[in-house]
N, C-alpha and C. Protein backbone atom coordinates (compact mmCIF):
# COMPACT_ATOMS: atom_id res chain seq x y z
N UNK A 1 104.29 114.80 105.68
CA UNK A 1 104.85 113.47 105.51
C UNK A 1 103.74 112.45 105.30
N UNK A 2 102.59 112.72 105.52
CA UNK A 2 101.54 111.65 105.85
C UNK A 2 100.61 111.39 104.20
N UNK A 3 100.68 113.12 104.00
CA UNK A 3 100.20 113.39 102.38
C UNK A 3 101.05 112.54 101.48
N UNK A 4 102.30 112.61 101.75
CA UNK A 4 102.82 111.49 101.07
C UNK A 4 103.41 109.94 100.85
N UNK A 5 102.95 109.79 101.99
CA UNK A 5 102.69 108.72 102.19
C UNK A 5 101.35 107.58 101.73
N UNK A 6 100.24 108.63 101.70
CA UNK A 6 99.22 108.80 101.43
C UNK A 6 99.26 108.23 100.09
N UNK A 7 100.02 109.41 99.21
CA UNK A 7 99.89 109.79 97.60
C UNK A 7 100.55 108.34 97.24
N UNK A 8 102.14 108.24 97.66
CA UNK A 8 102.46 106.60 97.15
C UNK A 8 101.67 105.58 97.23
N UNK A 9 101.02 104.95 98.41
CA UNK A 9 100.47 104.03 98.27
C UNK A 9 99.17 103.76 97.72
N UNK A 10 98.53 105.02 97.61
CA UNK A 10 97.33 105.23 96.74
C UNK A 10 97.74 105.10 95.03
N UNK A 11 98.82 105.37 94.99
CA UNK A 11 99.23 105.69 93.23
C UNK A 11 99.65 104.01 93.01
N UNK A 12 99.72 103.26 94.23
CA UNK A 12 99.72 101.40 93.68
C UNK A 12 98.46 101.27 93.41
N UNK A 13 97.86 101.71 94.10
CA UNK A 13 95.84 101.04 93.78
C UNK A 13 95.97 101.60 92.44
N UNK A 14 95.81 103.19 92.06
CA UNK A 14 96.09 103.17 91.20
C UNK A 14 96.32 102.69 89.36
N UNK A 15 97.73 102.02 89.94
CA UNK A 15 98.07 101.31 88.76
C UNK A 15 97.60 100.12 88.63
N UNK A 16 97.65 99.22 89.83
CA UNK A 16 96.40 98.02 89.91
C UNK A 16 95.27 98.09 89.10
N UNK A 17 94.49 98.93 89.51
CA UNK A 17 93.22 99.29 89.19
C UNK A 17 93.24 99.39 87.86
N UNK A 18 94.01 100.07 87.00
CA UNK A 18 94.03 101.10 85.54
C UNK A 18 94.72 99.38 84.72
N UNK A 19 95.83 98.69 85.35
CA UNK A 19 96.84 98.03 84.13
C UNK A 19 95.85 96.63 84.13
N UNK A 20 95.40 96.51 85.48
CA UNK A 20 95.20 94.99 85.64
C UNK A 20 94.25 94.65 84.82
N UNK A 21 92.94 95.63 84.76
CA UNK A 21 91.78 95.50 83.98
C UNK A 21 92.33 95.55 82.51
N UNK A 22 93.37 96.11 82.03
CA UNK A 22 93.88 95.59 80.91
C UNK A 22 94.92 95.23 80.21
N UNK A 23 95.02 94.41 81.08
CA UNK A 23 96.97 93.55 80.47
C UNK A 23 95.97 92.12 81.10
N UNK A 24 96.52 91.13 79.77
CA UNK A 24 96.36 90.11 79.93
C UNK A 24 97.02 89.19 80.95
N UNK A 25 96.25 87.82 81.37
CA UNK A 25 97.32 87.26 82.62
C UNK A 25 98.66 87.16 82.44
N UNK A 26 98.98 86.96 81.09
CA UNK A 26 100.27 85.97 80.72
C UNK A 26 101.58 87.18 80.64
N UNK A 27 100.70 88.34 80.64
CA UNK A 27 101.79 89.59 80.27
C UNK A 27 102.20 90.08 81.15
N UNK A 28 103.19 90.25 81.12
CA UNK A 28 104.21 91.12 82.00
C UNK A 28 104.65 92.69 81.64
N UNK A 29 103.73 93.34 83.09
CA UNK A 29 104.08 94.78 82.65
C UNK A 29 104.96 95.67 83.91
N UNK A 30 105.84 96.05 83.26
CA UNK A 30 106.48 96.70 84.60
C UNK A 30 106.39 98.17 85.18
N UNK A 31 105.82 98.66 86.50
CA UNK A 31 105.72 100.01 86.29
C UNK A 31 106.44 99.87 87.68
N UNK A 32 107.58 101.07 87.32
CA UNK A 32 108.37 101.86 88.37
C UNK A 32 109.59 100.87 89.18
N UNK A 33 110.06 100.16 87.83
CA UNK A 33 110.69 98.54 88.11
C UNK A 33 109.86 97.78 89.13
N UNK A 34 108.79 97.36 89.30
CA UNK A 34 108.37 96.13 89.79
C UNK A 34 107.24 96.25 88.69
N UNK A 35 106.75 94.04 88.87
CA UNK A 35 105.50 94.15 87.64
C UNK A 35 104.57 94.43 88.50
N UNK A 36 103.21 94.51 87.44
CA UNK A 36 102.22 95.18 88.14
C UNK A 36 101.03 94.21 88.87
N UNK A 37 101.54 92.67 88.36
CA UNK A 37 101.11 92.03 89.38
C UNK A 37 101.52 92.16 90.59
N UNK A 38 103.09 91.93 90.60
CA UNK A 38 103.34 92.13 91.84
C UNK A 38 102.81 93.38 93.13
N UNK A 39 102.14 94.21 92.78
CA UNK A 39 101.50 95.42 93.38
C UNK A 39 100.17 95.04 94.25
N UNK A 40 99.85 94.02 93.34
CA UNK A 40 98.43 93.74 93.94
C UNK A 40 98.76 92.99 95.23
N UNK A 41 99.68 92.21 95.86
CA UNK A 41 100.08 92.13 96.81
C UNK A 41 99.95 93.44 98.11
N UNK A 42 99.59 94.36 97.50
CA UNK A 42 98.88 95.48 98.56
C UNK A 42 97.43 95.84 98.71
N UNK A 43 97.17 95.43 97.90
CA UNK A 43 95.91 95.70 97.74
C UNK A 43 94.93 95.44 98.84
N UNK A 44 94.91 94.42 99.16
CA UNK A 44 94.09 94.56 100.79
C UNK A 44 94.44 95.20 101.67
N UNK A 45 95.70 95.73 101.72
CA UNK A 45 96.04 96.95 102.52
C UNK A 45 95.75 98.06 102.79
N UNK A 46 94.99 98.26 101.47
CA UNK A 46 94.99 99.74 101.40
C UNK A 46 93.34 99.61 101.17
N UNK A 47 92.63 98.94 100.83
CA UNK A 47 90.89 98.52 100.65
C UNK A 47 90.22 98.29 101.46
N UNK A 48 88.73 98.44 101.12
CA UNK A 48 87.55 98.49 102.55
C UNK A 48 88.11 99.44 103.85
N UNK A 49 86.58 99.09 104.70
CA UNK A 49 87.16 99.85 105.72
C UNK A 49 87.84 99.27 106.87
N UNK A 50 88.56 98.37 107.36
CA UNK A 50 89.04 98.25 107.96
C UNK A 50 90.29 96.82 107.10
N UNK A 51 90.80 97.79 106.79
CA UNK A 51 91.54 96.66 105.85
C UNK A 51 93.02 95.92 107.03
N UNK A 52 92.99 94.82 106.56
CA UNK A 52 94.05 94.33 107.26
C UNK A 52 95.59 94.72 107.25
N UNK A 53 96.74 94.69 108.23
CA UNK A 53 97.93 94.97 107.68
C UNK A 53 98.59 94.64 106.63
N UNK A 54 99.91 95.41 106.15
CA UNK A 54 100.33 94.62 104.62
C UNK A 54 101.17 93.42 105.22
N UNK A 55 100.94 92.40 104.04
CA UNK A 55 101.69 91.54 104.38
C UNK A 55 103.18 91.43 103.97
N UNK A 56 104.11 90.39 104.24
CA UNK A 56 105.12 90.45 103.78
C UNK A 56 105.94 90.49 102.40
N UNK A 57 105.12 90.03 101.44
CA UNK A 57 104.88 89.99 100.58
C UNK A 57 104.73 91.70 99.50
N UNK A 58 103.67 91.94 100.52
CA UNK A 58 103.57 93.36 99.85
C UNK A 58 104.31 94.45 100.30
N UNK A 59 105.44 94.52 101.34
CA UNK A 59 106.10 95.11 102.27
C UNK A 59 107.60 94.93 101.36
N UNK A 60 107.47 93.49 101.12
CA UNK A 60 109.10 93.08 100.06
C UNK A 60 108.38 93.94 98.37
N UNK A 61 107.39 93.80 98.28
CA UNK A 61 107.12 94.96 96.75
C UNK A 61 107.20 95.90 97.27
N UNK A 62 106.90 96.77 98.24
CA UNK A 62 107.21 97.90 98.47
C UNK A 62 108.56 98.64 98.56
N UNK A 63 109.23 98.28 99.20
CA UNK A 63 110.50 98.21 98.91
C UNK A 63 111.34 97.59 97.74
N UNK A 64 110.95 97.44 96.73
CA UNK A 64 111.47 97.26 95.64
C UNK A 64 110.70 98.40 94.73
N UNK A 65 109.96 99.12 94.96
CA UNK A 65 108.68 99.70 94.08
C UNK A 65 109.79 101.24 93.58
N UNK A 66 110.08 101.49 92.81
CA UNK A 66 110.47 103.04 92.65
C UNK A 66 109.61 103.96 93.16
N UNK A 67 109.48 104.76 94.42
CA UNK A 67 108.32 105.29 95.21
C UNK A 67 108.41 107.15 94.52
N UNK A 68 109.31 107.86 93.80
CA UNK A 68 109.26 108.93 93.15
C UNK A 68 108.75 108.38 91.49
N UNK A 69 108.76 108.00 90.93
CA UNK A 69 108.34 107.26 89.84
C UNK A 69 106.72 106.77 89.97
N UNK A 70 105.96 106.59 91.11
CA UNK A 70 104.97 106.19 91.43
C UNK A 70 104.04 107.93 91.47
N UNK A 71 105.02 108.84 91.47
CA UNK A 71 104.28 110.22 92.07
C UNK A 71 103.80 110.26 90.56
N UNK A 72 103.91 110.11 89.77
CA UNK A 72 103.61 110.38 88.35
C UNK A 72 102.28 109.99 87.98
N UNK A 73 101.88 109.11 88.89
CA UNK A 73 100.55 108.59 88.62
C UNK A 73 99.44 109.26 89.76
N UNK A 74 99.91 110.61 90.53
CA UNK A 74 99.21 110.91 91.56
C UNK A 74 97.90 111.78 91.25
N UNK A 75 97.75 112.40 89.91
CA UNK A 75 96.69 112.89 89.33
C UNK A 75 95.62 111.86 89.23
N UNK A 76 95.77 110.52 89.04
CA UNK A 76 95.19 109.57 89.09
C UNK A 76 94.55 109.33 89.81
N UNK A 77 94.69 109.46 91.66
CA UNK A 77 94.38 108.85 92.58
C UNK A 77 93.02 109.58 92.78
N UNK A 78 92.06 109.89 92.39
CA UNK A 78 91.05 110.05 92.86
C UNK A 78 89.62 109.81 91.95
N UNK A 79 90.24 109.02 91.24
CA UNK A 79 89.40 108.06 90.70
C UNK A 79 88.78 106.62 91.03
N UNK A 80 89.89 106.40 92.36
CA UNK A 80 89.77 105.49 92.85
C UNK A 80 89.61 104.91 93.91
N UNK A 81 88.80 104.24 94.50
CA UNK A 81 88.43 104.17 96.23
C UNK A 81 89.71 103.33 96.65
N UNK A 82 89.97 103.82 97.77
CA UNK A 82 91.01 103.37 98.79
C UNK A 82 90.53 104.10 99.71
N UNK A 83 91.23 103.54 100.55
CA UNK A 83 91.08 103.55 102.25
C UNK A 83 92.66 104.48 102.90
N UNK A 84 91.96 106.10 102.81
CA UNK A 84 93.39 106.69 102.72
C UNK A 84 93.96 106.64 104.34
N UNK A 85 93.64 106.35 105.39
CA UNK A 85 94.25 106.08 106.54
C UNK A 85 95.19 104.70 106.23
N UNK A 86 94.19 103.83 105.99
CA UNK A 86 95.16 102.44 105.62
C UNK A 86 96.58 102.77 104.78
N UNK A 87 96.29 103.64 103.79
CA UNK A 87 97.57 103.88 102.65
C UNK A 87 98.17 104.48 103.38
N UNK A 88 98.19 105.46 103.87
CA UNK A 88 99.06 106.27 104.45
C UNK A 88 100.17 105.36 105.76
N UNK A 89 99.19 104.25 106.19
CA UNK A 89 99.97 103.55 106.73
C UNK A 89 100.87 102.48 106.38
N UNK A 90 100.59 102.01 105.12
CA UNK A 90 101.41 101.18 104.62
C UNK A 90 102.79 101.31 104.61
N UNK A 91 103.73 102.45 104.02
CA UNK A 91 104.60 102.68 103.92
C UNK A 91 105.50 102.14 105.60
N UNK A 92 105.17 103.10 106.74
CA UNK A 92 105.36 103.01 107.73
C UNK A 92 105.38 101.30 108.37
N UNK A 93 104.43 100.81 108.01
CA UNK A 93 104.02 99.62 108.73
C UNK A 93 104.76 98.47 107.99
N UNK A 94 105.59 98.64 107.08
CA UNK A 94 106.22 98.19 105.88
C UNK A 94 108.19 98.69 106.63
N UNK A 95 107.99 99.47 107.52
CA UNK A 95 108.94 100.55 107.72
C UNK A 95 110.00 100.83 106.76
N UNK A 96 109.51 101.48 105.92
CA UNK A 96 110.36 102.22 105.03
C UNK A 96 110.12 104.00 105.33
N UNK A 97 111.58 104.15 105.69
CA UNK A 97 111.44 105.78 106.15
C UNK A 97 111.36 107.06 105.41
N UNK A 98 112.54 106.41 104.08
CA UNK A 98 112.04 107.52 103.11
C UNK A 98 111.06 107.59 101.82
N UNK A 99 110.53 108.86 102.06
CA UNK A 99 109.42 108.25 100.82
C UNK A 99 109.77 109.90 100.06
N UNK A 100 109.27 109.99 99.18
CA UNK A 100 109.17 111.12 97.99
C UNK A 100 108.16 112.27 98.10
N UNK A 101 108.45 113.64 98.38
CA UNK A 101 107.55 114.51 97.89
C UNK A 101 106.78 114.36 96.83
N UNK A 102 105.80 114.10 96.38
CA UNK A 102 105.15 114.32 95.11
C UNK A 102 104.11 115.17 95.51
């Protein structure tokens, strides 16, 4: 359960990481029905080492986020530094109970 917990919230850094560096400000891109600004709202969550809790903000994207739709990007995740204790906690600390095998 923790691996995947893990895998979702790592596969937001992820797409952060990969869309933001190239989609312009003004554009609107949507991955897994939410945009991909809206994602970055986790992002300190899951970064450095002692990253702070998610906020509400990123807790209301999370729960809007398609979290099996996000597994698609899990080949991805290790290209990219995150803080996999922090991710793994997001989901939980967000309390959302079900999350997706990927």
């Amino acid at each position: 359960m923790n691996h995947v917990l893990l895998g979702c919230v790592l596969i937001i850094a992820v797409l952060i990481a990969s869309v933001s560096s190239s989609v312009a400000p003004a554009s609107s891109t949507i991955v897994c029905n939410v945009e991909i600004t809206d994602l970055l709202e986790c992002l300190p969550a899951i970064t450095g080492a002692h990253p702070p809790a998610p906020t509400r903000p990123c807790c209301k994207v999370m729960r809007r986020v398609n979290l099996p739709c996000l597994c698609r990007y899990k080949p991805q995740l290790a290209k990219f530094g995150a803080n996999p204790l922090a991710a793994m906690a997001v989901p939980k600390k967000c309390g959302i109970k079900k999350t997706p095998r990927c």
